[in-house]
N, C-alpha and C. Protein backbone atom coordinates (compact mmCIF):
# COMPACT_ATOMS: atom_id res chain seq x y z
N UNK A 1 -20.68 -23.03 3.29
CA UNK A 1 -19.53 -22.32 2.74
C UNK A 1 -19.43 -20.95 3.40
N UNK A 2 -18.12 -20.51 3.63
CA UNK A 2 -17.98 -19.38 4.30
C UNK A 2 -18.45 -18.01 3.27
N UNK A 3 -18.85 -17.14 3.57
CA UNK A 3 -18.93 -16.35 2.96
C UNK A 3 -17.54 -15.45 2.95
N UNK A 4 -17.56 -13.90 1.71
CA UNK A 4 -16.15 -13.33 1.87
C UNK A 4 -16.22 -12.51 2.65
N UNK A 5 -17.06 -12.07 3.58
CA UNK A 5 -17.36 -11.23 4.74
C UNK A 5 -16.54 -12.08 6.05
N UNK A 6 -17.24 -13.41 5.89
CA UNK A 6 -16.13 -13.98 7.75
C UNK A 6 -14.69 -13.69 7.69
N UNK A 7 -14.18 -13.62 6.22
CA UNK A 7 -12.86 -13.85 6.60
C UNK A 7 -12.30 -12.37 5.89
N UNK A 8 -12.69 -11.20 5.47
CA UNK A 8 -11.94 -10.24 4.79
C UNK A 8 -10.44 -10.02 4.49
N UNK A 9 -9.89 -9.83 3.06
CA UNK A 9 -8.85 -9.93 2.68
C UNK A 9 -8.15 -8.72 3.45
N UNK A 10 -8.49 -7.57 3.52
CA UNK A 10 -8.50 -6.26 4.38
C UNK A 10 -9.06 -6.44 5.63
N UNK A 11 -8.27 -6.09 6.78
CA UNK A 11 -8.78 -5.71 7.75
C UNK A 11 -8.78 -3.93 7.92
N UNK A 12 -9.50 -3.86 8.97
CA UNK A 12 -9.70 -2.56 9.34
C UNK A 12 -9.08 -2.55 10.90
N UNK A 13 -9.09 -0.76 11.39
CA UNK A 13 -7.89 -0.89 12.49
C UNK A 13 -8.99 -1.57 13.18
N UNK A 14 -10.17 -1.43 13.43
CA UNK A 14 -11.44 -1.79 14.58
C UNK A 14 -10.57 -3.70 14.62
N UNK A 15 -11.03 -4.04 13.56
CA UNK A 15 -10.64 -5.21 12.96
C UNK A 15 -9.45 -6.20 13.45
N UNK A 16 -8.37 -5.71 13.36
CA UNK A 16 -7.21 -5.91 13.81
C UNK A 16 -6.93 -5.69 15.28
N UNK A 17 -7.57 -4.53 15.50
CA UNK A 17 -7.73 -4.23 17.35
C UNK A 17 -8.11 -5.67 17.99
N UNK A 18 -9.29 -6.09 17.69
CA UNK A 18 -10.49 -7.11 18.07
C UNK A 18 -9.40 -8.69 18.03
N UNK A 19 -8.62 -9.00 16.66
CA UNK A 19 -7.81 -9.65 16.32
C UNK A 19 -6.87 -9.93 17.72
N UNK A 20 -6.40 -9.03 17.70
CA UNK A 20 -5.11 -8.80 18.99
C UNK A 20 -5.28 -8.65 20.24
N UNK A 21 -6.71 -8.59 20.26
CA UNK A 21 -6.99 -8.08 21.81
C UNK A 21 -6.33 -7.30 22.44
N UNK A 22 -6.35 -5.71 21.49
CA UNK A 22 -5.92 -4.85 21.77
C UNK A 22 -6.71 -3.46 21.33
N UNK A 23 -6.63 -2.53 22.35
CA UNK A 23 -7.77 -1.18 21.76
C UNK A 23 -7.64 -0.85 20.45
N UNK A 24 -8.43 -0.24 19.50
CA UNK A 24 -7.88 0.85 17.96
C UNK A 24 -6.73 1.67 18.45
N UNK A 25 -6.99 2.40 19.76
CA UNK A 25 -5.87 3.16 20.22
C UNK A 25 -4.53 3.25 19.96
N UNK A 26 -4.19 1.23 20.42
CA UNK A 26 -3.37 0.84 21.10
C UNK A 26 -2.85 0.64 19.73
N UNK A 27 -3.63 -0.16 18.91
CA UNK A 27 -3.15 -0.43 17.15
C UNK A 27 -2.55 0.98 16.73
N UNK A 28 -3.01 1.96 16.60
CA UNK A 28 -3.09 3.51 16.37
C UNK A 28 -1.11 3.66 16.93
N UNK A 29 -1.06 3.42 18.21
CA UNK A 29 0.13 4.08 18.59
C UNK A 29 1.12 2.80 18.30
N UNK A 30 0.80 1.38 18.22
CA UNK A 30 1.88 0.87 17.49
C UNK A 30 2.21 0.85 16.39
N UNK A 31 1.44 1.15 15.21
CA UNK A 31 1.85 2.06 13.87
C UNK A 31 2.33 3.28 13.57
N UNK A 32 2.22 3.77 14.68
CA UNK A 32 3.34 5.47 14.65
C UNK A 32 4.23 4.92 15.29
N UNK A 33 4.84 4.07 16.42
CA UNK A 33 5.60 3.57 16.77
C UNK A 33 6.87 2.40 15.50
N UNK A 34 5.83 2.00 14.71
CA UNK A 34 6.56 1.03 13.69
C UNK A 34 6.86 -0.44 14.03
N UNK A 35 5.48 -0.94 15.20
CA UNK A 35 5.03 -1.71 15.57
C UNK A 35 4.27 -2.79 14.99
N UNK A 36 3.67 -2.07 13.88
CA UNK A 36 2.28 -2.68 13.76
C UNK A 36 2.50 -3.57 12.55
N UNK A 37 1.86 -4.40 11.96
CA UNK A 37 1.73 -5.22 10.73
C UNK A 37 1.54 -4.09 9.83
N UNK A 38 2.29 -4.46 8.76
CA UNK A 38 2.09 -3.66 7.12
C UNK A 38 0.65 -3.17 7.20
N UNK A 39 0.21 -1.93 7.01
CA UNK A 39 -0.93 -1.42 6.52
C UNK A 39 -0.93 -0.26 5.87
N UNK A 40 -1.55 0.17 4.99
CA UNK A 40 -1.89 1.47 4.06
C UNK A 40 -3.07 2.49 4.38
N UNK A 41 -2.79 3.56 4.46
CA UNK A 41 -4.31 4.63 3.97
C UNK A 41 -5.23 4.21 2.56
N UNK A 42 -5.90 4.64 3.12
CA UNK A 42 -7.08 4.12 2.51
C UNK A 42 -7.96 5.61 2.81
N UNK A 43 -7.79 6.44 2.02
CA UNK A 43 -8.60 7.63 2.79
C UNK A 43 -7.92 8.01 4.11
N UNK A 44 -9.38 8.08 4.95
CA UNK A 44 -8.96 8.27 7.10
C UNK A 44 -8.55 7.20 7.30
N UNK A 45 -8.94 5.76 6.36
CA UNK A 45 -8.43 4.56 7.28
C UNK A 45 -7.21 4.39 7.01
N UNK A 46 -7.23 2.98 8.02
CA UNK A 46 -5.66 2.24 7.62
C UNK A 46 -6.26 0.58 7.67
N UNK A 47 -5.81 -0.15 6.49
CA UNK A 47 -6.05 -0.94 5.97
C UNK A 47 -5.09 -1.92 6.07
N UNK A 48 -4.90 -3.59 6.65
CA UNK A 48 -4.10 -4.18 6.67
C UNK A 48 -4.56 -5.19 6.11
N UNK A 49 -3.87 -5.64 5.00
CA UNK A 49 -4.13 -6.81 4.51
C UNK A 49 -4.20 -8.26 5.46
N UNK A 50 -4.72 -9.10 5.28
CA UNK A 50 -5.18 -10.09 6.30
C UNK A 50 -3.74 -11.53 6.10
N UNK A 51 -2.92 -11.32 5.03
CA UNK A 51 -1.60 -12.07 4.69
C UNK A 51 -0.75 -11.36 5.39
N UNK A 52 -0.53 -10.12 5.38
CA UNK A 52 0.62 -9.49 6.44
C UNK A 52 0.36 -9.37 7.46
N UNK A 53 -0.91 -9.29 8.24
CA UNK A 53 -0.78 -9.62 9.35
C UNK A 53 -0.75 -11.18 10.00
N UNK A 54 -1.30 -12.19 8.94
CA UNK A 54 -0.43 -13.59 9.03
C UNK A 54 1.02 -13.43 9.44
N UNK A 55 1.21 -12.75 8.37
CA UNK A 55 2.87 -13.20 8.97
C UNK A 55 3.29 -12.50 9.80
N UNK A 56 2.73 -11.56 10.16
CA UNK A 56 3.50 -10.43 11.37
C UNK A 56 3.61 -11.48 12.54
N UNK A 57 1.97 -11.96 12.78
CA UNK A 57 2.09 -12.88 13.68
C UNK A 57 3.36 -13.64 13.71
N UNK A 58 3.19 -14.49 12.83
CA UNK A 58 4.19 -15.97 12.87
C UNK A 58 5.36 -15.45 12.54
N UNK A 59 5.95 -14.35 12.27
CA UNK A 59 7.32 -13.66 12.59
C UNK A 59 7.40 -13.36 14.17
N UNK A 60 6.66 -12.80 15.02
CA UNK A 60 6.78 -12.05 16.12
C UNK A 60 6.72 -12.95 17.63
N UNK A 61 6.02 -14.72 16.78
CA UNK A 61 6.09 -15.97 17.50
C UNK A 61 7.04 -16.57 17.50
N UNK A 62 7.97 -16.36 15.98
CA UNK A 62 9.18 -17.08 15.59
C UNK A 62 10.26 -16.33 17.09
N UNK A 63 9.89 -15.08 17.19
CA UNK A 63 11.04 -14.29 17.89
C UNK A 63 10.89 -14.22 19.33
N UNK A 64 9.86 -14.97 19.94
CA UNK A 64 9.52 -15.24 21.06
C UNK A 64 10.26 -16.45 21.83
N UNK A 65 11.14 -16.09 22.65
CA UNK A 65 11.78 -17.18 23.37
C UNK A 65 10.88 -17.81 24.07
N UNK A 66 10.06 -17.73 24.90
CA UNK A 66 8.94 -18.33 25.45
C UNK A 66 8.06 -19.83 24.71
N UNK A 67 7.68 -18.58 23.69
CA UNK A 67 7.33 -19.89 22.20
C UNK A 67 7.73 -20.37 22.21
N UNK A 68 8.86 -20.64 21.90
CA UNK A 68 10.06 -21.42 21.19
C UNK A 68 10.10 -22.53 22.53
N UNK A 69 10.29 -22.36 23.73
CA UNK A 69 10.50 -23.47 24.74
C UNK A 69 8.80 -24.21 24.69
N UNK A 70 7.57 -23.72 24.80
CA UNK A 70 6.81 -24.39 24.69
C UNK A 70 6.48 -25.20 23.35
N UNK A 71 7.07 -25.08 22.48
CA UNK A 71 7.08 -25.60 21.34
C UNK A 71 7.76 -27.03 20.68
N UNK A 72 8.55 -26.80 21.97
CA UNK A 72 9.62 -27.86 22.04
C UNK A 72 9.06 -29.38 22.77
């Protein structure tokens, strides 16, 4: 059985970086940008729930013309 550590309901930016294969940086400037999946302060952090960034994904695949032809 998985434990609730493999899969955390919260991610963290480290977290989400690693996710995307993308720097904290890079997470960092697409949330001041208004880029990024739903997330909150949390203190210094920023906290993204692990359902909104579900769907950020599968919104941002839906809007991918590319997708959409390999899908077919």
């Amino acid at each position: 059985m998985a434990s609730h550590t493999d899969h955390p309901e919260l991610l963290t930016t480290a977290e989400l970086a690693a996710l995307l294969r993308k720097t904290p940086n890079a997470v960092h400037v697409m949330r001041y940008r208004g880029q990024a999946p739903p997330g909150f302060r949390c203190g210094r952090d920023v906290l993204y729930p692990r359902r909104g960034v579900e769907e950020w994904i599968a919104a941002r695949l839906a809007m991918d013309p590319v997708a959409q032809r390999s899908a077919q």
